[in-house]
Protein backbone atom coordinates (compact mmCIF):
# COMPACT_ATOMS: atom_id res chain seq x y z
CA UNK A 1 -78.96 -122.84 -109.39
CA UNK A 2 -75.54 -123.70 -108.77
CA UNK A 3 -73.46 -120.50 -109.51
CA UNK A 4 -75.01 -119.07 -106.83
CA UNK A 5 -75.21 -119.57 -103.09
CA UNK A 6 -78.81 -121.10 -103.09
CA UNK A 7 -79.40 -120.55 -99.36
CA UNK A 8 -77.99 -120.57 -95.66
CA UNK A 9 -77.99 -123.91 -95.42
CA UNK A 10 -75.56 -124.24 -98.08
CA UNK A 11 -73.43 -121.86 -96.59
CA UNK A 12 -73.37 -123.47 -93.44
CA UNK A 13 -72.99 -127.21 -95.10
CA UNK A 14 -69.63 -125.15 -96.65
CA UNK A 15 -68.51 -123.95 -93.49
CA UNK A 16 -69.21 -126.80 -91.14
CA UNK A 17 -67.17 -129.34 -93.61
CA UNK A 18 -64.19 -126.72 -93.22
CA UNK A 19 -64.46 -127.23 -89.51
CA UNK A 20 -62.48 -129.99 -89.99
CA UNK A 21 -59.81 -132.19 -91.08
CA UNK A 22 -59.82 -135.38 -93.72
CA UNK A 23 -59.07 -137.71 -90.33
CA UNK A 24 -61.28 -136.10 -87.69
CA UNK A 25 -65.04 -136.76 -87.39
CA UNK A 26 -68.21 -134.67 -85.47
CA UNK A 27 -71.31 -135.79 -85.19
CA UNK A 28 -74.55 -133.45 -83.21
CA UNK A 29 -77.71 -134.23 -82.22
CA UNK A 30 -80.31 -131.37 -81.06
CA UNK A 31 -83.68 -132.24 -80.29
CA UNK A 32 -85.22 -134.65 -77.49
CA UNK A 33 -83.24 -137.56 -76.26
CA UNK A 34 -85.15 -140.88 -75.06
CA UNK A 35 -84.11 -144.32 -74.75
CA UNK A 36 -84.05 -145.36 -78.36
CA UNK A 37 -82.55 -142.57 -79.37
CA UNK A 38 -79.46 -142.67 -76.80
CA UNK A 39 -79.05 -145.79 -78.03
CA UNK A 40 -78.61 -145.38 -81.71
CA UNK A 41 -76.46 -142.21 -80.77
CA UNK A 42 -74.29 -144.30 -79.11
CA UNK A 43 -74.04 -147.09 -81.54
CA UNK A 44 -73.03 -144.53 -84.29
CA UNK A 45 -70.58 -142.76 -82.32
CA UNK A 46 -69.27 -145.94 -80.63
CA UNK A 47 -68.58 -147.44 -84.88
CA UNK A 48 -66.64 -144.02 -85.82
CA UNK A 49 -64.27 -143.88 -82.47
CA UNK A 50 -63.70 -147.57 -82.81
CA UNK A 51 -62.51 -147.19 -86.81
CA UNK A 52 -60.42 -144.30 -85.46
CA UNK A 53 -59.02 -145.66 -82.41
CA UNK A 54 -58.10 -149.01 -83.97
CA UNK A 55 -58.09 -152.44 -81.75
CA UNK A 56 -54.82 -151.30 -79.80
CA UNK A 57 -56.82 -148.69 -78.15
CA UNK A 58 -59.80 -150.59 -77.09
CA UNK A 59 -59.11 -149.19 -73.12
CA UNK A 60 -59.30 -145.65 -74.42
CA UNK A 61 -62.65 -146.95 -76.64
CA UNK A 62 -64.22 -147.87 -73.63
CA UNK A 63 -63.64 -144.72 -71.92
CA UNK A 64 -64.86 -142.46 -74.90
CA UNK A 65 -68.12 -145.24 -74.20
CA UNK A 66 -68.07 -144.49 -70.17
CA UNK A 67 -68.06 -140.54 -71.20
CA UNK A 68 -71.21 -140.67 -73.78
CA UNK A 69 -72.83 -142.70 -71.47
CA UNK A 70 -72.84 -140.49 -68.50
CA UNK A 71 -73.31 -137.43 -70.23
CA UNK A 72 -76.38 -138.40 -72.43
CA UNK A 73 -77.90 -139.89 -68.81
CA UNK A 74 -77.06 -136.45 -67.36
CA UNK A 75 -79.35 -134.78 -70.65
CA UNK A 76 -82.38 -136.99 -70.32
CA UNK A 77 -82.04 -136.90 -66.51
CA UNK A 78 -82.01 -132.54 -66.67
CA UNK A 79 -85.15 -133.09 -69.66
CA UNK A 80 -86.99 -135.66 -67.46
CA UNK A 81 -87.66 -133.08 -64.47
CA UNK A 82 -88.77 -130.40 -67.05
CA UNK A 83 -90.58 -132.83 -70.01
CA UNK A 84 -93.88 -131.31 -69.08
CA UNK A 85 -92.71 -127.77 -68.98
CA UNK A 86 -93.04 -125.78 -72.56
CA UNK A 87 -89.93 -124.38 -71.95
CA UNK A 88 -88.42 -127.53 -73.46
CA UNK A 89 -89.18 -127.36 -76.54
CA UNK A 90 -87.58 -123.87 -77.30
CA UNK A 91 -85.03 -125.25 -75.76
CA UNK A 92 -83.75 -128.62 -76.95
CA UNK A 93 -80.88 -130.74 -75.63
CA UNK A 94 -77.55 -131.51 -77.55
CA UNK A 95 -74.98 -133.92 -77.53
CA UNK A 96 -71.99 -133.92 -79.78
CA UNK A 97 -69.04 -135.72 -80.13
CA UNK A 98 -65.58 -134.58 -82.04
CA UNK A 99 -61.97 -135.80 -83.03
CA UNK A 100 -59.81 -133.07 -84.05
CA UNK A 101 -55.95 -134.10 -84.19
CA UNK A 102 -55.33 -136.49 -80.90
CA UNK A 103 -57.68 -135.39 -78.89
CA UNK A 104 -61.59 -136.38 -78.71
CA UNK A 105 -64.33 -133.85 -77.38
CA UNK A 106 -67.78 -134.62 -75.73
CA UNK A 107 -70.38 -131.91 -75.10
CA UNK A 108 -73.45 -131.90 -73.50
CA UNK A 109 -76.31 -129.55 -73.15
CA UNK A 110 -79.53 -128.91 -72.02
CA UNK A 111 -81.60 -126.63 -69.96
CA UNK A 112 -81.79 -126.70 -65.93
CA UNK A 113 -84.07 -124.89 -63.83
CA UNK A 114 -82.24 -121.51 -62.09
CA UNK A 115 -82.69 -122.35 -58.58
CA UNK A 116 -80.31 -126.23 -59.56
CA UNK A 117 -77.55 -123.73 -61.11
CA UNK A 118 -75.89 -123.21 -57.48
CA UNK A 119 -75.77 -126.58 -56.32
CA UNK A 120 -74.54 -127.76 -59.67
CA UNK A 121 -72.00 -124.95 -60.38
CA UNK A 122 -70.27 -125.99 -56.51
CA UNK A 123 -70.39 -129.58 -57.35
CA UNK A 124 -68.26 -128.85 -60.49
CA UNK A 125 -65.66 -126.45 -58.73
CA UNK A 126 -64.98 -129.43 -55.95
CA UNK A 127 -64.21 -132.00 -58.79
CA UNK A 128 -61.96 -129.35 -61.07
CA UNK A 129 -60.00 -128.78 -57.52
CA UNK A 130 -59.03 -132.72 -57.12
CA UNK A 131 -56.88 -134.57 -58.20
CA UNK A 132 -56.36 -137.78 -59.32
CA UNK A 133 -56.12 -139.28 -55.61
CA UNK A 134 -58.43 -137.23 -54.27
CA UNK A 135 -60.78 -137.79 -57.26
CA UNK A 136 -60.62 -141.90 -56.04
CA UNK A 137 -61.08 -140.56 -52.29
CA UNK A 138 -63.69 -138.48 -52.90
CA UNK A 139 -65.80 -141.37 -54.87
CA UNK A 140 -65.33 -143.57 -52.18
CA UNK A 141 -66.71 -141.10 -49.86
CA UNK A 142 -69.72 -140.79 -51.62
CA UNK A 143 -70.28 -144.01 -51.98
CA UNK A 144 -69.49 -144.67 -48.41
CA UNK A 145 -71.82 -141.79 -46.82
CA UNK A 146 -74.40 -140.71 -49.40
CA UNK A 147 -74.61 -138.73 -52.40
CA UNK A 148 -73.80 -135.21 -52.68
CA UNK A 149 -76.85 -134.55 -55.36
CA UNK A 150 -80.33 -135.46 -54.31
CA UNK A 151 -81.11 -137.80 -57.26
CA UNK A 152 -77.40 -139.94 -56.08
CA UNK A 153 -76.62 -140.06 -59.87
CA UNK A 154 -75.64 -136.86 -60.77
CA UNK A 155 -72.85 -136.20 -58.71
CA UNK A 156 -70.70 -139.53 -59.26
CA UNK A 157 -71.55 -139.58 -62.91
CA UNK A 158 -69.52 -136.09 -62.97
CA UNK A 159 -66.97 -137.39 -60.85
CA UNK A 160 -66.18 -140.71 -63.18
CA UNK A 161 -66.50 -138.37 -66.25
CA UNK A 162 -63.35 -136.37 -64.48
CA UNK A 163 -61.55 -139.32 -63.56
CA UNK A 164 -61.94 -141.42 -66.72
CA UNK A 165 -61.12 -138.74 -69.12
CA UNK A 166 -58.12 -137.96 -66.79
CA UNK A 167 -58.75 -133.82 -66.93
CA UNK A 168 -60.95 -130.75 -65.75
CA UNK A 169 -64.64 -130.71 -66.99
CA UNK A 170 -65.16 -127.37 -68.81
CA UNK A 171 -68.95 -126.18 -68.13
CA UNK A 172 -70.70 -122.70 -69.19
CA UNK A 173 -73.85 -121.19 -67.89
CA UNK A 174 -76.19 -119.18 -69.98
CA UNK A 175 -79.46 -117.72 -68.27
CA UNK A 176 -82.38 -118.33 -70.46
CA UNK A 177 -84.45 -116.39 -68.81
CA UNK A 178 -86.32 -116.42 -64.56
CA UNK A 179 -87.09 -119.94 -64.61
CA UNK A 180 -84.28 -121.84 -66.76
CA UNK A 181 -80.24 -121.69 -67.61
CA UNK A 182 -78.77 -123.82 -70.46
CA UNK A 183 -76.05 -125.92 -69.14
CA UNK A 184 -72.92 -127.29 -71.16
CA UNK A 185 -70.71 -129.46 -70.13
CA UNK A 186 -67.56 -130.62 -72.43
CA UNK A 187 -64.89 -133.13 -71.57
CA UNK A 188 -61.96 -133.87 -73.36
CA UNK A 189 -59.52 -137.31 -73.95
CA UNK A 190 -56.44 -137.63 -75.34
CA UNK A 191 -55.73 -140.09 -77.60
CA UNK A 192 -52.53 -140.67 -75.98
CA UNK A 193 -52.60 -141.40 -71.81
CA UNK A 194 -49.29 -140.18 -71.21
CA UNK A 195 -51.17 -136.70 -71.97
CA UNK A 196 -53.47 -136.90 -69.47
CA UNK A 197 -54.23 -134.09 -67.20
CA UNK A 198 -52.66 -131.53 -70.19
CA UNK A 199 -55.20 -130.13 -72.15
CA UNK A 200 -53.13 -128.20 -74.19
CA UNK A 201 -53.73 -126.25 -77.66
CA UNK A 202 -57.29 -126.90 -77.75
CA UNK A 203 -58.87 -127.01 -81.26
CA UNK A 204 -60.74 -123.74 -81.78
CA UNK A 205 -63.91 -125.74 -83.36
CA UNK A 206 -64.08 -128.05 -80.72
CA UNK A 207 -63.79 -125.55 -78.08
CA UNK A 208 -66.64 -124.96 -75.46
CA UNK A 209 -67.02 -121.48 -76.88
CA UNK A 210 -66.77 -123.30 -80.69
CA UNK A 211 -69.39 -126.15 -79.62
CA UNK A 212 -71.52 -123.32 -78.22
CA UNK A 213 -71.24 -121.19 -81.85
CA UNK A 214 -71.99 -124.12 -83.64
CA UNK A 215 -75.13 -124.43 -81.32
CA UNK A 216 -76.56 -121.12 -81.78
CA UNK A 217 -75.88 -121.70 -85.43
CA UNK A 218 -77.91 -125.24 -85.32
CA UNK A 219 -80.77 -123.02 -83.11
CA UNK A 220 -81.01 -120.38 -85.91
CA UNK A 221 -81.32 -123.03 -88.61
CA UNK A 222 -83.93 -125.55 -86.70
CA UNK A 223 -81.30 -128.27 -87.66
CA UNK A 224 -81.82 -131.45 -85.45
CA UNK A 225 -79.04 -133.90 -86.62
CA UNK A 226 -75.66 -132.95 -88.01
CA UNK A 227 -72.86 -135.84 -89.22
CA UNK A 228 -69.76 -134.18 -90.34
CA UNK A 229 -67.38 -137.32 -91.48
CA UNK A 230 -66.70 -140.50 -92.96
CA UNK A 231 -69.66 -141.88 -95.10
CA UNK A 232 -69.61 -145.81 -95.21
CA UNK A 233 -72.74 -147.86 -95.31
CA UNK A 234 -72.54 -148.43 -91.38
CA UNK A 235 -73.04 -144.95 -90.80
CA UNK A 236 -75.87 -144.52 -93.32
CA UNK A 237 -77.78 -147.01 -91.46
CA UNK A 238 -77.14 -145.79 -88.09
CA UNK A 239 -78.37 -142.09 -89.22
CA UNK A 240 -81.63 -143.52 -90.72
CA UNK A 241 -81.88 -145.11 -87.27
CA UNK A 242 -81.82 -141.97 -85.58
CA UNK A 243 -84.52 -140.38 -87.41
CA UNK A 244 -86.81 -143.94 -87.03
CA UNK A 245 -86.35 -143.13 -82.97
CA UNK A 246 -87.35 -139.38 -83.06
CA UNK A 247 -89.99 -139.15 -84.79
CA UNK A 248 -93.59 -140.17 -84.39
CA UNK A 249 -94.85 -139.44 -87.46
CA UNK A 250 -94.49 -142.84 -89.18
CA UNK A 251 -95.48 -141.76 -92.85
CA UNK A 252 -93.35 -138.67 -92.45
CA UNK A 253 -90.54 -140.72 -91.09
CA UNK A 254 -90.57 -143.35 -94.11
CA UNK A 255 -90.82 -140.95 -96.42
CA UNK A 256 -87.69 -138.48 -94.88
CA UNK A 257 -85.79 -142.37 -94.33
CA UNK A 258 -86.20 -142.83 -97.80
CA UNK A 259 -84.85 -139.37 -99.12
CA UNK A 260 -81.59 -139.64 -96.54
CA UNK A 261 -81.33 -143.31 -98.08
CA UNK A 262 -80.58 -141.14 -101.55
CA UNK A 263 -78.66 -138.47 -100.31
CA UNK A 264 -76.12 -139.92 -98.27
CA UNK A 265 -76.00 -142.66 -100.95
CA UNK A 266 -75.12 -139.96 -103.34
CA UNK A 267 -72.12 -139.23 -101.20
CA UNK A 268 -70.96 -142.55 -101.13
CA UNK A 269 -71.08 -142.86 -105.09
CA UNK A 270 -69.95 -139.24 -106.20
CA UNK A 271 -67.68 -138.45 -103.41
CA UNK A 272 -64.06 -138.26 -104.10
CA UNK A 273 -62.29 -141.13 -101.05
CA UNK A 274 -58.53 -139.69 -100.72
CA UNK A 275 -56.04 -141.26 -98.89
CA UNK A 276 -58.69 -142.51 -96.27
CA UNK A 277 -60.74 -145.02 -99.16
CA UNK A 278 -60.97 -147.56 -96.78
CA UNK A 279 -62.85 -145.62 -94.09
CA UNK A 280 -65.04 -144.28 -96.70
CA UNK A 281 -66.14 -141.06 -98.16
CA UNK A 282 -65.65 -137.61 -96.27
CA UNK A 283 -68.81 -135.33 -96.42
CA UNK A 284 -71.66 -133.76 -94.58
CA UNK A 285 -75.31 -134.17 -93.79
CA UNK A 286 -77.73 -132.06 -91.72
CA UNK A 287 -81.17 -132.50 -91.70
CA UNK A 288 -83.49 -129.55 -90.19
CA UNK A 289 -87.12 -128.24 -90.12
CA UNK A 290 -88.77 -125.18 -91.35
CA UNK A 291 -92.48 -124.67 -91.23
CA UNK A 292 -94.10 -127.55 -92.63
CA UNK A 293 -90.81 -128.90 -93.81
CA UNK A 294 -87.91 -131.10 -93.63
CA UNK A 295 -84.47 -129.91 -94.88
CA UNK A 296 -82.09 -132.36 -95.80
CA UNK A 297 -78.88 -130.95 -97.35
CA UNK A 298 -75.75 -132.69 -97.98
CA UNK A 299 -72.08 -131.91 -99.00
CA UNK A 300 -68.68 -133.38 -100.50
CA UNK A 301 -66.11 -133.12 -102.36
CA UNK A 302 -66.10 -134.00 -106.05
CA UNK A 303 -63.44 -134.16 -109.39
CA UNK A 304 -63.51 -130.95 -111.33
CA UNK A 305 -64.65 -133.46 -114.16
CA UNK A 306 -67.51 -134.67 -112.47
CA UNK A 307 -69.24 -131.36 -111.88
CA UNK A 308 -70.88 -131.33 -115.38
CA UNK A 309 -72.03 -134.71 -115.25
CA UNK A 310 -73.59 -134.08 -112.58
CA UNK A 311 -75.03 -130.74 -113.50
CA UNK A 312 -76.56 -132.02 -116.18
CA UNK A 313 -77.92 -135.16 -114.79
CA UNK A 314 -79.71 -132.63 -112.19
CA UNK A 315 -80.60 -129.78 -114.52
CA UNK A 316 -82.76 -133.02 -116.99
CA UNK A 317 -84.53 -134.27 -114.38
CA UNK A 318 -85.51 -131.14 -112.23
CA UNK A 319 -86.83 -130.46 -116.24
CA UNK A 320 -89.82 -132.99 -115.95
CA UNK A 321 -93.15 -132.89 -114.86
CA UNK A 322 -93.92 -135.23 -111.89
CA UNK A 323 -96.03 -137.62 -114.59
CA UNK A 324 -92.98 -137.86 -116.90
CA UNK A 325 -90.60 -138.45 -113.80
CA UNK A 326 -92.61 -141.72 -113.52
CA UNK A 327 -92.48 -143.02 -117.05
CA UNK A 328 -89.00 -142.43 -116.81
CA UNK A 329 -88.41 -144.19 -114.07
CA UNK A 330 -90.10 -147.12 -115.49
CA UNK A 331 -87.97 -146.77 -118.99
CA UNK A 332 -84.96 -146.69 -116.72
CA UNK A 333 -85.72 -150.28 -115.18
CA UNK A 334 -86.56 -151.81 -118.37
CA UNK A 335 -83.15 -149.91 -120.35
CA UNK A 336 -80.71 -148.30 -118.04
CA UNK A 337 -77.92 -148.90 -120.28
CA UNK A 338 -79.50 -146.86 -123.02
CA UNK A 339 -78.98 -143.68 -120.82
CA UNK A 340 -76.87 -141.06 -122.52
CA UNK A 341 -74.58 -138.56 -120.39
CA UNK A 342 -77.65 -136.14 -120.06
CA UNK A 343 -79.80 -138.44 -118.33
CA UNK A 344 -79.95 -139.71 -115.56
CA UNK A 345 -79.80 -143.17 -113.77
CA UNK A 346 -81.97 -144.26 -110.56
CA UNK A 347 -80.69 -142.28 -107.68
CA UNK A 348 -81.07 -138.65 -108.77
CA UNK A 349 -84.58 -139.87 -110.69
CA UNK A 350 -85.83 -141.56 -107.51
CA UNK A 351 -84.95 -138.50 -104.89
CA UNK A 352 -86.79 -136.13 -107.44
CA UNK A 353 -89.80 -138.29 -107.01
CA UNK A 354 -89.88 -139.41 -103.44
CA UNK A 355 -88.99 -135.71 -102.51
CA UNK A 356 -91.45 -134.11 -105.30
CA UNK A 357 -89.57 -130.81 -106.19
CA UNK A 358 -86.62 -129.93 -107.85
CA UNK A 359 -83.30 -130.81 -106.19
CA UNK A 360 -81.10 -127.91 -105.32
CA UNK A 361 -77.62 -128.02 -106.17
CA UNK A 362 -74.38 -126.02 -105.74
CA UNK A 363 -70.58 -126.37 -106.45
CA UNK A 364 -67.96 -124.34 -105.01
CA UNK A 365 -63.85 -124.22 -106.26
CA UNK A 366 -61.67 -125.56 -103.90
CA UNK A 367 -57.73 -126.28 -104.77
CA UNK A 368 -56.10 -129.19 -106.81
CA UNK A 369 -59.07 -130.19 -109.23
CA UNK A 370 -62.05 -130.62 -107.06
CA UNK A 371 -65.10 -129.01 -106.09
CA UNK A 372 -67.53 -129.11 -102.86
CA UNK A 373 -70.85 -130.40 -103.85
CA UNK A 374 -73.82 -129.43 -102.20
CA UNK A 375 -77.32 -131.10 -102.43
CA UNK A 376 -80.47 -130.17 -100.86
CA UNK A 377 -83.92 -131.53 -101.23
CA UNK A 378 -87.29 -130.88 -98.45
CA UNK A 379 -89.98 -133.84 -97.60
CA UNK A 380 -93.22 -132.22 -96.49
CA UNK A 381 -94.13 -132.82 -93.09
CA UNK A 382 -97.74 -134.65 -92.68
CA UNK A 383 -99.37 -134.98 -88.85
């Protein structure tokens, strides 16, 4: 099981952690977006920009905030017009957010009916002509002598998106099919102000056309929630948060909270830190659905040395039976020191039982003396 590629999830764990670099961060949702879950998105997202940005740029901070804000109201304010309409589901929203060198992306998408693409698509063009000044006039006039959108919020939410991220919104159109076009919107800050209004070399992964790949990719793969980062316990919480809000299946939920508790646990313990130790332990973790099940695969990088601990830590327990798994367990509690460098201690013994199946596992060479560790484990879903 791990000299070989075990599936294409593990290829895409691989590729998306190569999407970026040991300072930069993206995180994805896809699925539905309510109150709770807006909330915990921005919470998460919010904790990561503020360990980036640091307490000198708290004014850029809140502007990153302004910019989630508007853009996950403009998702649930698209979804609430069409909740009732099957079309939704095939269709989920997204929201992601990305560093990549100095500059921070935000991307929204969702699905608008055909006959709102007009309206929308001249709304943009007015704001991408302004400028700064006529940005400010043009907000006042609105406010002055009535909205330009008929729900009022729409079209000043895009406005302040323009003006506080101090460039052009980039937007794509792609026709679903007679009733419905998916609608992306991206906006871009610099970390720096003086670069305002220059968008410059933009990073190919964080690209509209990039975001949009990576979407199609999450589509293919059902995956619903993709962190691609900095593991600390902060973020481990807000994750499991996430999945609390989506779902309402409450056994299924405990029982896929407890499994993420284990996996991105694992990547805090076996993950190698680098020169970023205090900001905690680069990796990935997407969690998706297929059939009856919940895929949860993770990714990081490791020592060369560490590999065959691990291995064989993996390759003794996948080797019991679930009865034996128990009485281990138990033996563990009462004598962990006695373990030898075969067996294994808590954290691989407890995922094997709380996920009940073997636990999939890959390594692949990179430079220097370290390998990319992939895990992967499924939770049945129950109804």
């Amino acid at each position: 099981m791990a000299k070989e590629s075990t599936n294409n999830l593990f290829d895409a764990a691989y590729s998306l952690f190569k999407r970026i670099g040991t300072s930069d961060f993206e995180y994805v949702y896809r699925g539905y977006f309510n109150h709770n879950i807006t909330k915990k998105i921005l919470i998460l997202a919010d904790k990561n920009i503020a360990r980036v940005t640091g307490e000198t740029q708290a004014t850029l901070q809140k502007r990153i905030y302004y910019i989630m804000v508007e853009g996950l109201q403009n998702i649930t304010h698209h979804q609430d017009e069409i909740a009732n309409d099957r079309n939704f589901d095939k269709y989920p929203g997204i929201f992601a957010i990305q560093k990549s060198g100095d500059r921070y992306y935000i991307t929204t998408g969702n699905i608008v009916a055909n006959d709102k693409v007009g309206d929308l698509k001249s709304r943009l063009e007015v704001i991408n002509s302004l400028d700064k000044d006529e940005l400010k006039k043009y907000h006042r006039e609105i406010l002055a002598y009535g909205s330009i959108s008929d729900k009022g919020g729409a079209g000043l939410g895009l406005i302040e998106m323009s003006r506080k991220s101090g460039n052009k919104l980039v937007y794509r159109f792609e026709q679903l099919d007679d009733e419905f076009t998916y609608f992306y919107l991206q906006t871009m800050l610099p970390s720096d102000v003086a670069d305002e209004g220059n968008a410059g070399v933009v990073h190919s992964h964080c690209s509209m056309e990039g975001v949009m790949s990576l979407h199609k990719q999450m589509n293919k793969e059902n995956l619903q929630l993709l962190f691609n980062g900095f593991f600390n316990q902060e973020n481990l919480l807000s994750l499991l948060a996430i999945i609390k809000s989506r779902s309402n299946m409450p056994l299924t939920t405990i029982k896929i909270s407890n499994v993420m508790v284990e996996m991105l646990q694992n990547i805090i313990k076996h993950g190698a830190k680098g020169i970023n130790a205090s900001v905690g332990v680069p990796g990935v973790f997407f969690l998706g659905q297929t059939g009856n099940e919940t895929i949860l695969t993770s990714g990081n990088i490791i020592q060369d040395d560490a590999a065959e601990m691990i291995t064989k830590r993996l390759e003794f327990v996948n080797g019991m039976a679930k009865d034996e798994l128990s009485d281990y367990y138990d033996d563990i509690l009462l004598d962990f020191d006695s373990a030898d460098a075969k067996r294994t201690g808590l954290g691989f013994t407890d995922l094997r039982i709380k996920s009940d199946r073997p636990l999939k596992y890959e390594f692949q060479q990179l430079d220097g003396g370290f390998k990319f560790y992939l895990l992967q484990t499924a939770v049945k879903t129950t109804k």
